[in-house]
N, C-alpha and C. Protein backbone atom coordinates (compact mmCIF):
# COMPACT_ATOMS: atom_id res chain seq x y z
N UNK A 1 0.84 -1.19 0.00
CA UNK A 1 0.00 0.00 0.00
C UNK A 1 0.88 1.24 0.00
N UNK A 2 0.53 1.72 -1.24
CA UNK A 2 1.58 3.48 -0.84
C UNK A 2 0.80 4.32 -1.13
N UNK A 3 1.42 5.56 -0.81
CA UNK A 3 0.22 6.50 -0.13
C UNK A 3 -0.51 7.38 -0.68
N UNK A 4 -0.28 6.74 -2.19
CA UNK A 4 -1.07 7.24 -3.42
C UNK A 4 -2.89 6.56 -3.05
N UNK A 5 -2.32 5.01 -2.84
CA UNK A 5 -3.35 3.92 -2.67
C UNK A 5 -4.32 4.45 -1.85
N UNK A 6 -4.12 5.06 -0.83
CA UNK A 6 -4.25 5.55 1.02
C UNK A 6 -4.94 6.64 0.40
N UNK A 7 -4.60 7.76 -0.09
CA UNK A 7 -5.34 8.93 -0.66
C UNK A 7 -6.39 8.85 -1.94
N UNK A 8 -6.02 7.89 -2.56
CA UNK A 8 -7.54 7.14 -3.09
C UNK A 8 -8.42 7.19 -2.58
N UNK A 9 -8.33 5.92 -1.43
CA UNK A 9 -9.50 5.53 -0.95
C UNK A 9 -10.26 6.40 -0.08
N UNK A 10 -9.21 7.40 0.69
CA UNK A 10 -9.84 8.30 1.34
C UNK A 10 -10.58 9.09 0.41
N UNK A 11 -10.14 9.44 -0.97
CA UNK A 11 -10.83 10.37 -1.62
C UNK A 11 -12.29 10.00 -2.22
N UNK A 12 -11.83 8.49 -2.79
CA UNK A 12 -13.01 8.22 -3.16
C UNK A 12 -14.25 7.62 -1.80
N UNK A 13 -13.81 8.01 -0.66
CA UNK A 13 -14.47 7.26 0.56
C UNK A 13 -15.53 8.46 0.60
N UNK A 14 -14.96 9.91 0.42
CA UNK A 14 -14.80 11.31 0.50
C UNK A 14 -16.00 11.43 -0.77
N UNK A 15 -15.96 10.88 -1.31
CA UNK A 15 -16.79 11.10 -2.94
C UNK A 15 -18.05 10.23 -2.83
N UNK A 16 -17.77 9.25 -2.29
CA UNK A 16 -19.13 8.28 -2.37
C UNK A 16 -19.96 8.93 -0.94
N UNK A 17 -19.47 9.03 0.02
CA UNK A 17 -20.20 8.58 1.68
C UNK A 17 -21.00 10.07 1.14
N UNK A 18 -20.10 11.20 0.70
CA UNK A 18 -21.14 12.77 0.65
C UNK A 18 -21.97 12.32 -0.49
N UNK A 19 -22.17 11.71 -0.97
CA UNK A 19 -23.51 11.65 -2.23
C UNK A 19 -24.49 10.37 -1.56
N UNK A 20 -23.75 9.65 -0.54
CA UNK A 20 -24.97 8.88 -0.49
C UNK A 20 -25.76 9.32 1.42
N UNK A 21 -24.99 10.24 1.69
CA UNK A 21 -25.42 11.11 2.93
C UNK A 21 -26.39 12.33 2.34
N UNK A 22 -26.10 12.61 0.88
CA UNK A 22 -26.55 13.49 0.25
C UNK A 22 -27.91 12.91 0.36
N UNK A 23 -28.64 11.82 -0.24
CA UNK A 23 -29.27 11.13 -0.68
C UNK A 23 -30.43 10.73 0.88
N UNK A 24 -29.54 10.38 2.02
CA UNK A 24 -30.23 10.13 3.05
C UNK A 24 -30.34 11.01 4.27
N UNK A 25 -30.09 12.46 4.27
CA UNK A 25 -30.64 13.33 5.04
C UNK A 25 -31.78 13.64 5.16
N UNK A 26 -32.45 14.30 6.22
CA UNK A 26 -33.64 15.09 6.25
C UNK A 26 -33.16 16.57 5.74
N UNK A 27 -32.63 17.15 6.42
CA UNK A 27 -32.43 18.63 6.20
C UNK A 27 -31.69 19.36 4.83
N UNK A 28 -31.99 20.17 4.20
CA UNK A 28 -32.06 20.36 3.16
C UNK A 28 -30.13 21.07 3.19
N UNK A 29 -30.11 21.74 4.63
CA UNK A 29 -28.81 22.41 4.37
C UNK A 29 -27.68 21.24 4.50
N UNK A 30 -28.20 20.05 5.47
CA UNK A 30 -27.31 19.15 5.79
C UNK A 30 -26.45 18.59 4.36
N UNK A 31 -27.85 18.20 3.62
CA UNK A 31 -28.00 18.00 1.88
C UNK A 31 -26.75 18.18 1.24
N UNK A 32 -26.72 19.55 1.29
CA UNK A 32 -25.92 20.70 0.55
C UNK A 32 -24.23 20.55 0.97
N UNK A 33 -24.29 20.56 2.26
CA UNK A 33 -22.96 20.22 2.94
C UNK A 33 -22.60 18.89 2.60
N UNK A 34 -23.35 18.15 2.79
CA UNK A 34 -22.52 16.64 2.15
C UNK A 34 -21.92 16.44 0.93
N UNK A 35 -22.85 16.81 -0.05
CA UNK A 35 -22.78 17.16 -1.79
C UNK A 35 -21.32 17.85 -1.94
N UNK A 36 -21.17 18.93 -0.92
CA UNK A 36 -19.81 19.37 -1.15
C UNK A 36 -18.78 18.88 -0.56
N UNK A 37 -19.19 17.62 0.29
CA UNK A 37 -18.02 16.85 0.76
C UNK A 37 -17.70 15.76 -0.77
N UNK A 38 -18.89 15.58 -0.79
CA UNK A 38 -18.56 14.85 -2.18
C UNK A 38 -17.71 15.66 -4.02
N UNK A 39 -18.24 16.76 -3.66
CA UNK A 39 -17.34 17.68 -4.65
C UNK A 39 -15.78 17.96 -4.44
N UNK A 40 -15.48 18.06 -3.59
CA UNK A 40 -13.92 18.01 -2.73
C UNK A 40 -13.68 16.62 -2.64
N UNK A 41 -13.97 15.45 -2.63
CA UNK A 41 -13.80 14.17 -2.96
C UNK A 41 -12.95 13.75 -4.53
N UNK A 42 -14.11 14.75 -5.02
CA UNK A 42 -14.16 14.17 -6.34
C UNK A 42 -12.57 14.90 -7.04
N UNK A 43 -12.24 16.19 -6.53
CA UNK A 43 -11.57 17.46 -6.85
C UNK A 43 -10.03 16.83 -6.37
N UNK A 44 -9.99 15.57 -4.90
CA UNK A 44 -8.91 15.20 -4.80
C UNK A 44 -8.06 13.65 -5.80
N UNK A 45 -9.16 13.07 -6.32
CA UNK A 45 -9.20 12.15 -6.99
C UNK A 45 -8.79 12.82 -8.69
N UNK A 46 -9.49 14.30 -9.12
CA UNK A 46 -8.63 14.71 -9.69
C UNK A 46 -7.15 14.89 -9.70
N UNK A 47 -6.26 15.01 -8.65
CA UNK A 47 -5.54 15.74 -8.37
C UNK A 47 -4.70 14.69 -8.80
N UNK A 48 -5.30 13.61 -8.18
CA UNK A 48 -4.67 11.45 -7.94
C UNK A 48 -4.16 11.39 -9.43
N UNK A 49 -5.00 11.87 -10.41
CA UNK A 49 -4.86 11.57 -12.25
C UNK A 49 -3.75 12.53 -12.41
N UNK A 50 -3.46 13.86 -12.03
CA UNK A 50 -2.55 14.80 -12.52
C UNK A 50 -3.35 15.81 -13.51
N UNK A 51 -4.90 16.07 -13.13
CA UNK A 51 -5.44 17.09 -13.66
C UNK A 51 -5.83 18.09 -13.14
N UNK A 52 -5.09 18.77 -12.86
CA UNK A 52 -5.09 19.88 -11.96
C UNK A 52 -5.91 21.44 -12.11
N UNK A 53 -6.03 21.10 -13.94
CA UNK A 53 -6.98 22.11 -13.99
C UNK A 53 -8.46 21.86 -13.74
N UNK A 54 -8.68 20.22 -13.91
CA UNK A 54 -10.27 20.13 -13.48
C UNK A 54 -10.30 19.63 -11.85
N UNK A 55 -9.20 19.62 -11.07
CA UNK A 55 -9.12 19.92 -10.04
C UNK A 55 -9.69 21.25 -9.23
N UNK A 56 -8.64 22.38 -9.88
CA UNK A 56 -9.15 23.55 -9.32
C UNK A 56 -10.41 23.87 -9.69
N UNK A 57 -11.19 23.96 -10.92
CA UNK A 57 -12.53 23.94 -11.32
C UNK A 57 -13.36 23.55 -10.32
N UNK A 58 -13.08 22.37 -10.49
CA UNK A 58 -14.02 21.19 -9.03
C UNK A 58 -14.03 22.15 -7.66
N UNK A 59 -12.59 22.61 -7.44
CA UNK A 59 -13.11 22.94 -6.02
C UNK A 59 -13.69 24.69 -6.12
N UNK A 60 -12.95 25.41 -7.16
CA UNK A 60 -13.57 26.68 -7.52
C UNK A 60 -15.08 26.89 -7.79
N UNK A 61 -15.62 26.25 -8.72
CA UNK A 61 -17.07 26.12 -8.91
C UNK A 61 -17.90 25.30 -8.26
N UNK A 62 -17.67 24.24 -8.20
CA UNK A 62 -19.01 23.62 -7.75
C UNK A 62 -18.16 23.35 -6.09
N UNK A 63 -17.11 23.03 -5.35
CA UNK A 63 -17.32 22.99 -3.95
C UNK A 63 -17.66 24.40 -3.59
N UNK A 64 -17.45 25.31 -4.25
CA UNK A 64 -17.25 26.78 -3.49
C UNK A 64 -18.42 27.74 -4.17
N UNK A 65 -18.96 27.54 -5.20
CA UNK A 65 -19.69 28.87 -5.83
C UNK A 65 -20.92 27.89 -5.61
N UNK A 66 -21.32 27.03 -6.36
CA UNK A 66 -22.49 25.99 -6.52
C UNK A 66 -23.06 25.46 -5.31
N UNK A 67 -21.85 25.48 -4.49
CA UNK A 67 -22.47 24.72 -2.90
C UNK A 67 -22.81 26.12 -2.26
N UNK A 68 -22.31 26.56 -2.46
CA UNK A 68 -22.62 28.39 -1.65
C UNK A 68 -23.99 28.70 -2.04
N UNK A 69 -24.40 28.88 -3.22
CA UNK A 69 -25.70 29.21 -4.18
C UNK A 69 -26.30 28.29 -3.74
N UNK A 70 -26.72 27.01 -3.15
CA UNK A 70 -27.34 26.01 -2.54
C UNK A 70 -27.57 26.26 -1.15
N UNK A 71 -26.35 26.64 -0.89
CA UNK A 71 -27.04 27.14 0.45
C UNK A 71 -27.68 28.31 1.11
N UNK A 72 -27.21 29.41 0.19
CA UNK A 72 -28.13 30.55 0.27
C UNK A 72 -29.32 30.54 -0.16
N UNK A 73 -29.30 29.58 -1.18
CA UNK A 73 -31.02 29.38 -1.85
C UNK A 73 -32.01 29.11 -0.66
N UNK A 74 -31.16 27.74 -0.31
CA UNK A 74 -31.97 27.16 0.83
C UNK A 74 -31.91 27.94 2.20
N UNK A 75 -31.44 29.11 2.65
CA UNK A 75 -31.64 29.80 3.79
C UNK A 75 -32.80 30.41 3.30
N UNK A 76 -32.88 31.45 2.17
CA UNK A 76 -33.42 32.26 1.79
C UNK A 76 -34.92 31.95 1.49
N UNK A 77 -35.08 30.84 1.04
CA UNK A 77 -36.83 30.40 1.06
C UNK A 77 -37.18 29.46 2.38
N UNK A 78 -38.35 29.47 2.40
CA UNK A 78 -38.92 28.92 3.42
C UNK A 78 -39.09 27.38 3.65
N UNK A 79 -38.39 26.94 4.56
CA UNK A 79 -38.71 25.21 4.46
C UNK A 79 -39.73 24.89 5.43
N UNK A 80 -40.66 24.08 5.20
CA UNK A 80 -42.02 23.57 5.62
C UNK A 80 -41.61 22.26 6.08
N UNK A 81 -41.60 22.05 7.41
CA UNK A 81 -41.46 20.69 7.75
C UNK A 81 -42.87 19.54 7.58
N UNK A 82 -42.79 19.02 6.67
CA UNK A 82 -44.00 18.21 6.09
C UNK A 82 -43.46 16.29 6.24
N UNK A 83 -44.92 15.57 6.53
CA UNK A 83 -44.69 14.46 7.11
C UNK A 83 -44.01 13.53 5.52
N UNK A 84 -43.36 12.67 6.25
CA UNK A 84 -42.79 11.73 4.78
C UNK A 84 -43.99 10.67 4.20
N UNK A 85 -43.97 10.24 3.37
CA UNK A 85 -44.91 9.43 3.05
C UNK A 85 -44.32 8.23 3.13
N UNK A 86 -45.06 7.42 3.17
CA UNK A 86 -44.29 5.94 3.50
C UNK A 86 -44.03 5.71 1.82
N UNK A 87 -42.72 4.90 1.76
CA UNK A 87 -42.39 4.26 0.88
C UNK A 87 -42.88 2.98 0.38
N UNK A 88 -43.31 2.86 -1.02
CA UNK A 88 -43.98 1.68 -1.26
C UNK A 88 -43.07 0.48 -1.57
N UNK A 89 -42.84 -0.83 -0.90
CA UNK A 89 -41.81 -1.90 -0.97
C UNK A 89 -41.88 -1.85 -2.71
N UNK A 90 -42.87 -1.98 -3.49
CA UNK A 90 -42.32 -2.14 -4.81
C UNK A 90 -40.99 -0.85 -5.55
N UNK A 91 -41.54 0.11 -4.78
CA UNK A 91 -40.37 1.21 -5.48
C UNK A 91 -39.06 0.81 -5.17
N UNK A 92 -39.28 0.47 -4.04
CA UNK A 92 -37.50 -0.29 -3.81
C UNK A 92 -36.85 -1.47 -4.54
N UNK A 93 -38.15 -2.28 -4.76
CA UNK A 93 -37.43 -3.18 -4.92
C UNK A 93 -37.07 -2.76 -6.20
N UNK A 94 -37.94 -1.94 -7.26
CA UNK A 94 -37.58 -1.77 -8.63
C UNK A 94 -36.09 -0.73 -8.55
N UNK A 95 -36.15 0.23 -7.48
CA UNK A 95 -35.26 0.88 -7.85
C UNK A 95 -33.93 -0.17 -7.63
N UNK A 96 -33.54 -1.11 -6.38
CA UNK A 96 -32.58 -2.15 -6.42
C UNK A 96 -32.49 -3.04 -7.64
N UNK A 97 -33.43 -3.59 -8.13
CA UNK A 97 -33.01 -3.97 -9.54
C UNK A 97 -32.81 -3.23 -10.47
N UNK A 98 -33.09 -1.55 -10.62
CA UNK A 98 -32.95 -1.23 -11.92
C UNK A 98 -31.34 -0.67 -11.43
N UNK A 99 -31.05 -0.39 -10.35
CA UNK A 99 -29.43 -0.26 -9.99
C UNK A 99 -28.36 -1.28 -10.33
N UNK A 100 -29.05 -2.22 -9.94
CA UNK A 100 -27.98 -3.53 -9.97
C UNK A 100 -27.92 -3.77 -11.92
N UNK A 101 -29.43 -3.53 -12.27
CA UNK A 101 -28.94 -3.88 -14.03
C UNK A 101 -27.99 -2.60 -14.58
N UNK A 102 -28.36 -1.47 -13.87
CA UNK A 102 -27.28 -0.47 -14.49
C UNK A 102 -25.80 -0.71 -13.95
N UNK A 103 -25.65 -1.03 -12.95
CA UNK A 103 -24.44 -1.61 -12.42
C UNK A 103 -23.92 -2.62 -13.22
N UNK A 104 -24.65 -3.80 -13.85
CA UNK A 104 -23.84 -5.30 -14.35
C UNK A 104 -23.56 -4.81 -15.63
N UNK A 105 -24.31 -3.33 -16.43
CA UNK A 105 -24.10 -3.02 -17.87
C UNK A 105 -22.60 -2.30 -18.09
N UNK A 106 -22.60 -1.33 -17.06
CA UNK A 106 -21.38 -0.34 -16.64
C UNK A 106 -19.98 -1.75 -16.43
N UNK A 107 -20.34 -2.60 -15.32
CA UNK A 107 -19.30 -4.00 -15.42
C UNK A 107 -18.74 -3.94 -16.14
N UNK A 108 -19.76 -4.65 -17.31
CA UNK A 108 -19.54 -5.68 -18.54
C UNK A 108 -18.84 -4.62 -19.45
N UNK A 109 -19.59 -3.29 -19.85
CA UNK A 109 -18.78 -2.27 -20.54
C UNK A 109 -16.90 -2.06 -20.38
N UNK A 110 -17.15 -2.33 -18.89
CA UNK A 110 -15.43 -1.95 -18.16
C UNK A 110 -14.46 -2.88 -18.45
N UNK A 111 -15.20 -4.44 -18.51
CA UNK A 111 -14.74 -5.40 -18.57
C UNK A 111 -14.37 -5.53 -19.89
N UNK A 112 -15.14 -5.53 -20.81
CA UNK A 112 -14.95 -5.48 -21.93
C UNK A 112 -14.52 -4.85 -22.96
N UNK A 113 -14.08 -3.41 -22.71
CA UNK A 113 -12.95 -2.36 -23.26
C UNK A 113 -12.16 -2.45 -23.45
N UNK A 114 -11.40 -2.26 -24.59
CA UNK A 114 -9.74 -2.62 -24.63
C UNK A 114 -9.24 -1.36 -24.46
N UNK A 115 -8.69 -1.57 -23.04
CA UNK A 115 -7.93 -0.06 -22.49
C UNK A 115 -6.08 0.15 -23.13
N UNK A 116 -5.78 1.61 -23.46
CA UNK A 116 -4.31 1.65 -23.56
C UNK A 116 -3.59 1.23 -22.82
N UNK A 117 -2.26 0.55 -23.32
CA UNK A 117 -1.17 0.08 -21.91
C UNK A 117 -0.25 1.28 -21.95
N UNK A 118 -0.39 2.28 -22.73
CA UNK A 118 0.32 3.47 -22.12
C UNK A 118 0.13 4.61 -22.10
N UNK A 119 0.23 5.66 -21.15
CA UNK A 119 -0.66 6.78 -20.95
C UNK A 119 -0.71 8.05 -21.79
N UNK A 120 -1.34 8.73 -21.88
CA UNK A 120 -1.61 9.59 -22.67
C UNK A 120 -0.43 10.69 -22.48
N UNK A 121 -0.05 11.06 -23.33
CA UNK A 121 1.16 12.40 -23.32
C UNK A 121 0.28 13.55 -23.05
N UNK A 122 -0.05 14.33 -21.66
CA UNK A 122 -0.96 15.48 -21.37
C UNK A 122 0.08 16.66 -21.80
N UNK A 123 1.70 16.72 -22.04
CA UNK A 123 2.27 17.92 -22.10
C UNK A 123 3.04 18.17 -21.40
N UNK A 124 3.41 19.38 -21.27
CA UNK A 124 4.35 20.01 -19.77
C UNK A 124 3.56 20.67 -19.22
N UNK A 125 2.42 21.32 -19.39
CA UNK A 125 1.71 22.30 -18.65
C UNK A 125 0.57 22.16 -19.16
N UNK A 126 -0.83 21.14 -18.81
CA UNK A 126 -1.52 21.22 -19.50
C UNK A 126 -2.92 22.03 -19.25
N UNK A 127 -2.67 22.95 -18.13
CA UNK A 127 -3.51 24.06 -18.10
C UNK A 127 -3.41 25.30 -19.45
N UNK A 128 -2.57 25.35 -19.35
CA UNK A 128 -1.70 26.22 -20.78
C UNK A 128 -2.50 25.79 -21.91
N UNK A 129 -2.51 24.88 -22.58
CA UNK A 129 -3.16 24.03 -23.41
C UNK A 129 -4.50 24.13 -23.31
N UNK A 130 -5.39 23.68 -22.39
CA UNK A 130 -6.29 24.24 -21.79
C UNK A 130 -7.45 25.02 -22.41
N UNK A 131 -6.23 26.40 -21.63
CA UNK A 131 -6.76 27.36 -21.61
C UNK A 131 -6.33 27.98 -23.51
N UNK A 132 -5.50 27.96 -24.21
CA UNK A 132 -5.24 28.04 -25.09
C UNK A 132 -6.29 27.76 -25.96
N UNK A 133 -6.57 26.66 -25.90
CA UNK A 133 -7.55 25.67 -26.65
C UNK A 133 -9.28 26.23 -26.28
N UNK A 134 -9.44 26.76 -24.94
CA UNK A 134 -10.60 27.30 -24.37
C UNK A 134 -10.87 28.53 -24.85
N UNK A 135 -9.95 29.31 -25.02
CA UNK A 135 -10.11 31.26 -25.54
C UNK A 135 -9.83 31.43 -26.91
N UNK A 136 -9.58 29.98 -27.79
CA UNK A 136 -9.44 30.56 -29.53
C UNK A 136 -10.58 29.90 -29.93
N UNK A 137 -10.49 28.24 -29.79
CA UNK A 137 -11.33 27.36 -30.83
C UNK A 137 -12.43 27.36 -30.19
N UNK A 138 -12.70 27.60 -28.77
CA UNK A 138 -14.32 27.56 -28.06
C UNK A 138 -14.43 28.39 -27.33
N UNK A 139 -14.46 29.85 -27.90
CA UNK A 139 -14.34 30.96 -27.03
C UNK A 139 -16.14 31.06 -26.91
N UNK A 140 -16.90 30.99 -28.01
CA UNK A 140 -18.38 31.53 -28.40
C UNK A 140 -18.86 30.63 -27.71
N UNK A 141 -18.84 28.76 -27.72
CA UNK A 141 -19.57 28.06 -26.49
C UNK A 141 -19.22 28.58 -25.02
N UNK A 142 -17.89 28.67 -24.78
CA UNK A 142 -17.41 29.28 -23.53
C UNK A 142 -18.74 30.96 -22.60
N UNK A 143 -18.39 31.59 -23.72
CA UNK A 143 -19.00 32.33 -23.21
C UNK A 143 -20.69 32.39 -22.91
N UNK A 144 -21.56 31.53 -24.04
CA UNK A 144 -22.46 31.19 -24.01
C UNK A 144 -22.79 30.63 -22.57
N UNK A 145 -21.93 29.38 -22.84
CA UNK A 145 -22.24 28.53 -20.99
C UNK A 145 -22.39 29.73 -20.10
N UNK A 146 -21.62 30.94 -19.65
CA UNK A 146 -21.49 31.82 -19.08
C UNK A 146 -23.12 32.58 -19.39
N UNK A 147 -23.56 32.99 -20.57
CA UNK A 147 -24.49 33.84 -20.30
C UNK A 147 -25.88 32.91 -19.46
N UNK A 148 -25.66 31.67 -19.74
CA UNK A 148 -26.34 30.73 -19.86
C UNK A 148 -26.86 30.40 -17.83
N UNK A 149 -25.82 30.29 -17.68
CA UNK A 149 -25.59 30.18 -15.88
C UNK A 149 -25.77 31.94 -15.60
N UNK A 150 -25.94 33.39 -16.34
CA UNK A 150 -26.17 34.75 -15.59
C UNK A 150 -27.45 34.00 -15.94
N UNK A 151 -28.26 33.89 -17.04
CA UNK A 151 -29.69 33.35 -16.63
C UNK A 151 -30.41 32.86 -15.68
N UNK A 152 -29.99 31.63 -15.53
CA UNK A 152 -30.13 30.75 -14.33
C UNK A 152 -30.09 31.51 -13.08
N UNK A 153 -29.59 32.04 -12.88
CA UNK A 153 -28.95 33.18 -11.47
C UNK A 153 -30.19 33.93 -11.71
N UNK A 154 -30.83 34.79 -12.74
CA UNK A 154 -31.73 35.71 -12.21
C UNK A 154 -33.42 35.05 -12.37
N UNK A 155 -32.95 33.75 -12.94
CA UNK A 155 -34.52 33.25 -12.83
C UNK A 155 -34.25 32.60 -11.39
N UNK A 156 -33.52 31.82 -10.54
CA UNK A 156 -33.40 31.88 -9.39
C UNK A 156 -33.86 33.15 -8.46
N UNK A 157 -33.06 34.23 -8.30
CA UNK A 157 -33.63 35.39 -7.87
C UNK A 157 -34.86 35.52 -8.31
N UNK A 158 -35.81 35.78 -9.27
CA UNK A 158 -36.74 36.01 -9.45
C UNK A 158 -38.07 34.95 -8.63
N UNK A 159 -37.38 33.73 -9.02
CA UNK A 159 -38.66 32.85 -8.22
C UNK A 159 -38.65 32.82 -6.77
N UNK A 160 -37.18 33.02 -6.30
CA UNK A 160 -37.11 33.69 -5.10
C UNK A 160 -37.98 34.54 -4.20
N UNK A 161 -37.71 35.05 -5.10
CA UNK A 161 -38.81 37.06 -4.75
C UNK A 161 -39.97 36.79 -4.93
N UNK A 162 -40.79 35.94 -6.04
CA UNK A 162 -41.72 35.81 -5.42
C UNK A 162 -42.36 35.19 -4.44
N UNK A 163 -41.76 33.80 -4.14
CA UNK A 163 -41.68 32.83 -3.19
C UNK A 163 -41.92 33.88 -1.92
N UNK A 164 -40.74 34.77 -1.67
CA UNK A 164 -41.20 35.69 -0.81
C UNK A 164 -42.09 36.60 -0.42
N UNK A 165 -42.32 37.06 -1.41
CA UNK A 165 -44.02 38.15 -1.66
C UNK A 165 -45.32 37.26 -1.42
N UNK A 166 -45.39 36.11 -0.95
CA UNK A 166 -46.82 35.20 -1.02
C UNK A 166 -46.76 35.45 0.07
């Protein structure tokens, strides 16, 4: 075991436990906080590959801007503590089988790939590249995504505000 192995598992321990704590909370902020344990999971498991620019991304946007905007959302409107409904045994059981068949397809896919035996040449600096590649040949999608998420932001605010005015 070396301590590449060790920071794996912590990371990916780090990646799975916040999405499936995500999944089994009551509280909506608790939610939010786990999700970003799982985003910082995911951001160190980047780091494990040597991609450092979708590293910093990971923890720049979605642990830090996306989990923030989640949680201000959720301060900012009103949560209604409302009773759970009981779960019907068939939903489970379908959702456990339709997991396990998406699970044996993903397998068999993994299993059955013929992977490279040698790794990809990323460069000397492959943020450089990157970003190079991000501000000539996909500057117009780039910025789009951008106007795309100021949208999102003010139809948020807006349903907000009214949420509040009722």
């Amino acid at each position: 075991m070396t301590g590449e192995y060790i920071a794996f598992f912590i990371f990916a321990l780090m990646a799975i436990s916040g999405a499936v704590l995500m999944l089994n909370l009551d509280r909506v902020i608790h939610m939010v906080l786990s999700i970003g344990l799982s985003f910082i999971g995911v951001a160190g498991l980047f780091v494990l590959l040597k991609a450092e620019f979708l590293a910093f991304v990971q923890i720049l946007i979605y642990a830090g801007a996306i989990t923030i905007m989640m949680a201000l959302g959720t301060m900012m409107t009103s949560q209604h503590k409302e009773d759970k409904k009981l779960k019907r045994k068939g939903h489970t059981i379908f959702a456990i089988l339709g997991a396990t068949i998406i699970g044996l397809i993903l397998l068999n896919g993994i299993r059955t790939t013929s992977w490279p035996n040698e790794a990809a040449n990323l460069g000397e600096d492959n943020v450089i590249e990157i970003g190079m590649a991000m501000f000539t040949k996909h500057v117009i999608p780039f910025e789009l995504a951008s106007l795309l998420l100021l949208v999102a932001l003010m139809g948020a605010i807006v349903l907000a505000k009214k949420e509040s005015d009722k």
